[in-house]
Every structure is written in structure tokens, then in C-alpha cells.
Protein backbone atom coordinates (compact mmCIF):
# COMPACT_ATOMS: atom_id res chain seq x y z
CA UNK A 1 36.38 77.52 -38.02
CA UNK A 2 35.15 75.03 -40.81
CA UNK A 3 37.96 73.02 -40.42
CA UNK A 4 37.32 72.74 -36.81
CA UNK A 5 33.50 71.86 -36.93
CA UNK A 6 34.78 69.21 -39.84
CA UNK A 7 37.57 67.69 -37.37
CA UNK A 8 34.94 67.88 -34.43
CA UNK A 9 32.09 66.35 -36.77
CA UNK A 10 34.90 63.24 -37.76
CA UNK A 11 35.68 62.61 -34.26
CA UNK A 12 32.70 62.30 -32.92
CA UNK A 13 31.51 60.22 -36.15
CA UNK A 14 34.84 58.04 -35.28
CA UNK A 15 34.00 57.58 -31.89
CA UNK A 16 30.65 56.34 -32.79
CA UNK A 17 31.71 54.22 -35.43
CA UNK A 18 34.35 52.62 -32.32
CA UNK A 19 30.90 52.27 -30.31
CA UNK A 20 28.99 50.81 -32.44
CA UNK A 21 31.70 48.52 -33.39
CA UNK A 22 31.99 47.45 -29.44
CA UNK A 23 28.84 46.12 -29.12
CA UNK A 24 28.58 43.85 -32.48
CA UNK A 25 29.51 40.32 -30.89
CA UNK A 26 28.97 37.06 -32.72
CA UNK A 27 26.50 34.19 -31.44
CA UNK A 28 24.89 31.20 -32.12
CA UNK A 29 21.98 29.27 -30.95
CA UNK A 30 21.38 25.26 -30.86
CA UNK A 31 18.71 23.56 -28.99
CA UNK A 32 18.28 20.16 -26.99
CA UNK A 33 15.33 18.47 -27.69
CA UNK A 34 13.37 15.54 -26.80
CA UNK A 35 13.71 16.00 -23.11
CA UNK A 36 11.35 13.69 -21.39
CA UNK A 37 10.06 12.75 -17.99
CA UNK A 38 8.27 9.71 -17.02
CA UNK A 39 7.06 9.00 -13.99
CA UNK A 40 7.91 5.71 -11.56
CA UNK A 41 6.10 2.97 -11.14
CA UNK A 42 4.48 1.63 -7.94
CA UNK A 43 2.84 -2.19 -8.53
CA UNK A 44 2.11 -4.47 -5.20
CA UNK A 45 1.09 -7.81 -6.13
CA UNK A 46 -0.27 -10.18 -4.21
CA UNK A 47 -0.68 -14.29 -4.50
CA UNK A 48 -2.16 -16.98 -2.32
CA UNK A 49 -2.25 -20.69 -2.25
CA UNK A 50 -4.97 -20.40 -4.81
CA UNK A 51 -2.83 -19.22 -7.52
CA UNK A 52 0.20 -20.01 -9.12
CA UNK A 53 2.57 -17.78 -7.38
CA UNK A 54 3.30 -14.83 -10.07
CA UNK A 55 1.42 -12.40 -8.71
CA UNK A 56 -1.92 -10.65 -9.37
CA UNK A 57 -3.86 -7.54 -8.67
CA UNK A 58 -5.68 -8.85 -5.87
CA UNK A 59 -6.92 -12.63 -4.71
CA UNK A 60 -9.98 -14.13 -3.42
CA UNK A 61 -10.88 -16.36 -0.72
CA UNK A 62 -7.33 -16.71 1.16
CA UNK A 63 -9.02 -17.76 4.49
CA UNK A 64 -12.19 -19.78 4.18
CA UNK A 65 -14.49 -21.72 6.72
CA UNK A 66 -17.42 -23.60 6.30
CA UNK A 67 -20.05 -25.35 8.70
CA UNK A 68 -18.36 -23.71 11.11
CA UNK A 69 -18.19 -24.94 15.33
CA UNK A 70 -17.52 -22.86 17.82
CA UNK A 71 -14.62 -23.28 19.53
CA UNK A 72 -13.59 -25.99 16.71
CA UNK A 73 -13.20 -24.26 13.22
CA UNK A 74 -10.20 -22.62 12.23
CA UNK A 75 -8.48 -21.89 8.84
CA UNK A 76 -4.83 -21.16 8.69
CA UNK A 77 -3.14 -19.42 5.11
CA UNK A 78 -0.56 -16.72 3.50
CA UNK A 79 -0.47 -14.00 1.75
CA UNK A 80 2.77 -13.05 -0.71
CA UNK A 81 3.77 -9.60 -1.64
CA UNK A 82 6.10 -8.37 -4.24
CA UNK A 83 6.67 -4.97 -5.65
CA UNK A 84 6.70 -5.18 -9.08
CA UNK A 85 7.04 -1.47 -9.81
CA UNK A 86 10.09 0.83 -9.68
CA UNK A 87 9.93 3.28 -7.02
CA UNK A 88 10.93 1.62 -3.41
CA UNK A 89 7.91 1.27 -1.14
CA UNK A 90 8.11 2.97 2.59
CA UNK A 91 6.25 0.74 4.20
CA UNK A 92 2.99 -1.81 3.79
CA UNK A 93 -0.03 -1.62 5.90
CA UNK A 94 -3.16 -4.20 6.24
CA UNK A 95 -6.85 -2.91 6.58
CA UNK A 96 -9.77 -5.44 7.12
CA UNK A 97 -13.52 -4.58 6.57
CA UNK A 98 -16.16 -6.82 7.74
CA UNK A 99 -19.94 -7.50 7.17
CA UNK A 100 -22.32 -10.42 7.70
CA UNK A 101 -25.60 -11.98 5.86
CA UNK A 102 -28.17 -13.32 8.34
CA UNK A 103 -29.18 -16.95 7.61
CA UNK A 104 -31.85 -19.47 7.64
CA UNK A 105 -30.87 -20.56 11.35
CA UNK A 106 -33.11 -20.73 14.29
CA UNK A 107 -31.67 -17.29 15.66
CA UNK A 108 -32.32 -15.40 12.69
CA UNK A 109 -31.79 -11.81 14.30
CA UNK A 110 -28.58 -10.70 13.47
CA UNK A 111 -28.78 -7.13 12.01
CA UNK A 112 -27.68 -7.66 8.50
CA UNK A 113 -24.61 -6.22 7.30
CA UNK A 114 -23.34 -5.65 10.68
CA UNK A 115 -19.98 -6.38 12.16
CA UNK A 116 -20.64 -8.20 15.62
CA UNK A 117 -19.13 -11.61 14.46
CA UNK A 118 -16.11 -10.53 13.82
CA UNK A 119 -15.68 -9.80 17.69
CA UNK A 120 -16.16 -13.89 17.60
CA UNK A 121 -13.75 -14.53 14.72
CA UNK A 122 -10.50 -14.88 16.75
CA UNK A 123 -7.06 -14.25 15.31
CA UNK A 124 -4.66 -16.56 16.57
CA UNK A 125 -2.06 -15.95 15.20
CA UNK A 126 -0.59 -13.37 12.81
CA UNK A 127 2.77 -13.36 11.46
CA UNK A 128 4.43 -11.16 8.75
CA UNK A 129 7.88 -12.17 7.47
CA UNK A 130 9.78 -8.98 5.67
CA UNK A 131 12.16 -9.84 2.89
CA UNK A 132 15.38 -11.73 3.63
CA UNK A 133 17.95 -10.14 5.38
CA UNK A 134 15.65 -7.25 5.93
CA UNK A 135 14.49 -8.24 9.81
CA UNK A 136 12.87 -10.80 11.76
CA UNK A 137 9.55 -12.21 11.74
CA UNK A 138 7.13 -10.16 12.73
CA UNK A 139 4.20 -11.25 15.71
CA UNK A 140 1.45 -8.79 13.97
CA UNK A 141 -0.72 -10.06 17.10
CA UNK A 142 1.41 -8.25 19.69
CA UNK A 143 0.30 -4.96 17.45
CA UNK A 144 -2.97 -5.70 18.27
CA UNK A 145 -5.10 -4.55 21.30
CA UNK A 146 -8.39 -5.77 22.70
CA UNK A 147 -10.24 -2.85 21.33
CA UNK A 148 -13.67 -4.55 22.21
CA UNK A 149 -12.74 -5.61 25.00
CA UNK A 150 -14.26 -9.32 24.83
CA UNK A 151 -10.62 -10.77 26.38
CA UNK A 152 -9.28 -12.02 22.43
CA UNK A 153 -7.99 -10.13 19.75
CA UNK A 154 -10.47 -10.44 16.32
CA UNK A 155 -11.17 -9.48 12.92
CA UNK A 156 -13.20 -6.75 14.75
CA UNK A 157 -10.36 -5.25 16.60
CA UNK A 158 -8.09 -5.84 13.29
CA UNK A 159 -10.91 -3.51 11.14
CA UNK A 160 -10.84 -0.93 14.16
CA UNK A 161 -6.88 -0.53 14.32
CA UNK A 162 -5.72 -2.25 10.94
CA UNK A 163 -1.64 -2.96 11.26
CA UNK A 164 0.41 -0.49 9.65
CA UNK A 165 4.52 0.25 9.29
CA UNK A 166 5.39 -3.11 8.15
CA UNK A 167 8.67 -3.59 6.15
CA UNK A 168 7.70 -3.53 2.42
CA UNK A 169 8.60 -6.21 0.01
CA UNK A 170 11.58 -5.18 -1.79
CA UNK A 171 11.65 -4.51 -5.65
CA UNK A 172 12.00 -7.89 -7.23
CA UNK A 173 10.47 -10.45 -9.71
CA UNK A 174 10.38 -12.88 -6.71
CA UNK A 175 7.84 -13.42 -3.38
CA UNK A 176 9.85 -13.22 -0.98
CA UNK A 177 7.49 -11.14 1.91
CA UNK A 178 4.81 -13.08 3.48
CA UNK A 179 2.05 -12.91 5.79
CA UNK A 180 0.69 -15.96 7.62
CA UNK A 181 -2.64 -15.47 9.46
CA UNK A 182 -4.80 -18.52 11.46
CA UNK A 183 -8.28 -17.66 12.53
CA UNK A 184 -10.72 -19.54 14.55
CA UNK A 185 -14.43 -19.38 15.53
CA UNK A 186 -13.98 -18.60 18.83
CA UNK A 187 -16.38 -20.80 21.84
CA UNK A 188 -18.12 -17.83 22.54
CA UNK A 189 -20.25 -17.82 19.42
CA UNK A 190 -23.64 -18.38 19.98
CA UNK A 191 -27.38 -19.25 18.36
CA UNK A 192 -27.48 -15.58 17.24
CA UNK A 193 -24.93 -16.90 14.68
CA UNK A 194 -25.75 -20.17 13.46
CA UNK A 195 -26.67 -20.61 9.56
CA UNK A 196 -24.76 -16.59 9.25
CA UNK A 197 -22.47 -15.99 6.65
CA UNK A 198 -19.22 -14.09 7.66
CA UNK A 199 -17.21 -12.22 5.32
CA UNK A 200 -13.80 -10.11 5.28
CA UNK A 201 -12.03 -8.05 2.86
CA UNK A 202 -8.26 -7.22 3.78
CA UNK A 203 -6.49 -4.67 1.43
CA UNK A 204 -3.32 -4.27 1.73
CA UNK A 205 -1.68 -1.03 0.71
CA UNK A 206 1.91 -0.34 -0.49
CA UNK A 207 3.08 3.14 0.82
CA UNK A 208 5.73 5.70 -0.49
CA UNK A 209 6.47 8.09 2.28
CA UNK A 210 6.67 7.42 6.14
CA UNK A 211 3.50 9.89 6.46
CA UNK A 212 1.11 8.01 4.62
């Protein structure tokens, strides 16, 4: 009986030793390090006829009358675009905001701040052209409704509906997308305006996805 138990006892020890044995598997562990992520960049830059061409953050008087006459005055420029980031742009859009200082004149009554003569600041024409090979020129004005309803299209109706969807300029250290706008001081303008000082702001904005 002793020898059994024994024999039972060394089997069962075996089998564990055969278990234990099973499970006993070799590894080894490196790491990868240093993984990084950095974000794209997104960089429209703009230049007029006032500056040299290379660029900038943002420009200042691009369209700019003086002593203006009604039905006389008008002021013709451009605007350049570039990205100079590195993410691909969806599309651009253009947004215009408008405000007036009364001055000295003998109809001193406009409400200051206000936007009524930009309903007199006509746009006559507005043309965007997307970068080469990407399309054709682009009449902006046929975008444009008479949301005022005073029979021309004006910086008023471009603040109320702004243009958006354009082709964006394409990544590149060149200008090669540019908008060409020609205003006038329409005939209708009358003393409520004279010695008034008009001004716009457009911003243009460079988009990523189709929904913005």
C-alpha cells in the first residue's frame, strides 16, 4: 500500500512538474518611442497693390475714394490670395461690414455708425479668378441679389449675403487667385451724404470642410 501512495504521490508530482513546465514561455519587451503628432497648417495671405506682392496677414485700404461725386467716383482694385499653410483649403468666402462717420456737410443727419450708404456704394463689377487650370473666371456679381431692393447691387447687399463657395487658392509660394472688384458712388446719393465718411472691412476666410 506504501508503495502505491509513493507511485500515486510521484505521478501526480510528475504531472505537475509537466504543467508547470507548459506554461513557462520566453518573452521579451522593446518599446517605440518618440512618436509624435503635429498638427497642419492653415495660412491665407493676402496682398494688394499697396504691397509688394509676398503676402501678409491682412491689408489696408484696397479700394479708396475721396471727394467723392455722385454718379462720377469710382475706384477699381485686386485682391491676391495664397495659401501658405499645409492642409488644402475647401473653399474661400468674402464677408463685408460697413459703418459710416457723419461729417461737417450741410445735411449733417446721418445716424452715425449706420449702414445706409452702402445701399449707395454700387458694385460694378466683381470678378474672382481661381487658380490656373482650376476654372473660369468667376462674375461674383451674378451671386449677388438686390437684397434692398434699390434696383443695384451694393456693399449693403454684399454685407447682407457675403459670397461664399469660391475655389480656394491652391497651396503654393505664388499669387496666383485673384479678386478684382470696381465700386462707384452711385447718382442716387444725396445731401444726407455729403462731407460723410464711408468705410468697409472685407474679411476673407479660408475654409476646410464644405460645411463651414
Amino acid at each position: 500500500m506504501r508503495k502505491f501512495i509513493l507511485s500515486v504521490l510521484a505521478i501526480i508530482l510528475a504531472l505537475g512538474l509537466a504543467g508547470t513546465g507548459a506554461l513557462a514561455y520566453f518573452s521579451d519587451t522593446e518599446t517605440s518611442m518618440g512618436n509624435t503628432y503635429t498638427a497642419g497648417t492653415f495660412d491665407l495671405k493676402v496682398a494688394d497693390p499697396n504691397q509688394d506682392g509676398a503676402g501678409y496677414d491682412g491689408v489696408s485700404q484696397t479700394w479708396v475714394m475721396s471727394n467723392m461725386i455722385p454718379g462720377t467716383s469710382t475706384v477699381s482694385s485686386k485682391v491676391w490670395f495664397r495659401n501658405a499653410g499645409s492642409i488644402p483649403a475647401n473653399h474661400l468666402e468674402i464677408a463685408v461690414s460697413n459703418t459710416v462717420i457723419d461729417g461737417p456737410g450741410p445735411e449733417s443727419d446721418t445716424e452715425e455708425g449706420t449702414t445706409d450708404m452702402a445701399r449707395v456704394i454700387e458694385i460694378t463689377s466683381m470678378k474672382y479668378t481661381p487658380p490656373a487650370g482650376t476654372g473660369p473666371v468667376i462674375d461674383c456679381l451674378a451671386w449677388l441679389t438686390d437684397k434692398n431692393g434699390n434696383g443695384i447691387k451694393d456693399l449693403d447687399d454684399l454685407q447682407e449675403l457675403g459670397i461664399d463657395s469660391l475655389p480656394p487658392p491652391k497651396i503654393s509660394p505664388f499669387i496666383t487667385t485673384e479678386l478684382e472688384i470696381t465700386l462707384k458712388f452711385h447718382s442716387s446719393a444725396d445731401n444726407d451724404y455729403q462731407g460723410d465718411t464711408f468705410i468697409s472691412t472685407f474679411t476673407f476666410t479660408l475654409n476646410q470642410d464644405s460645411s463651414q
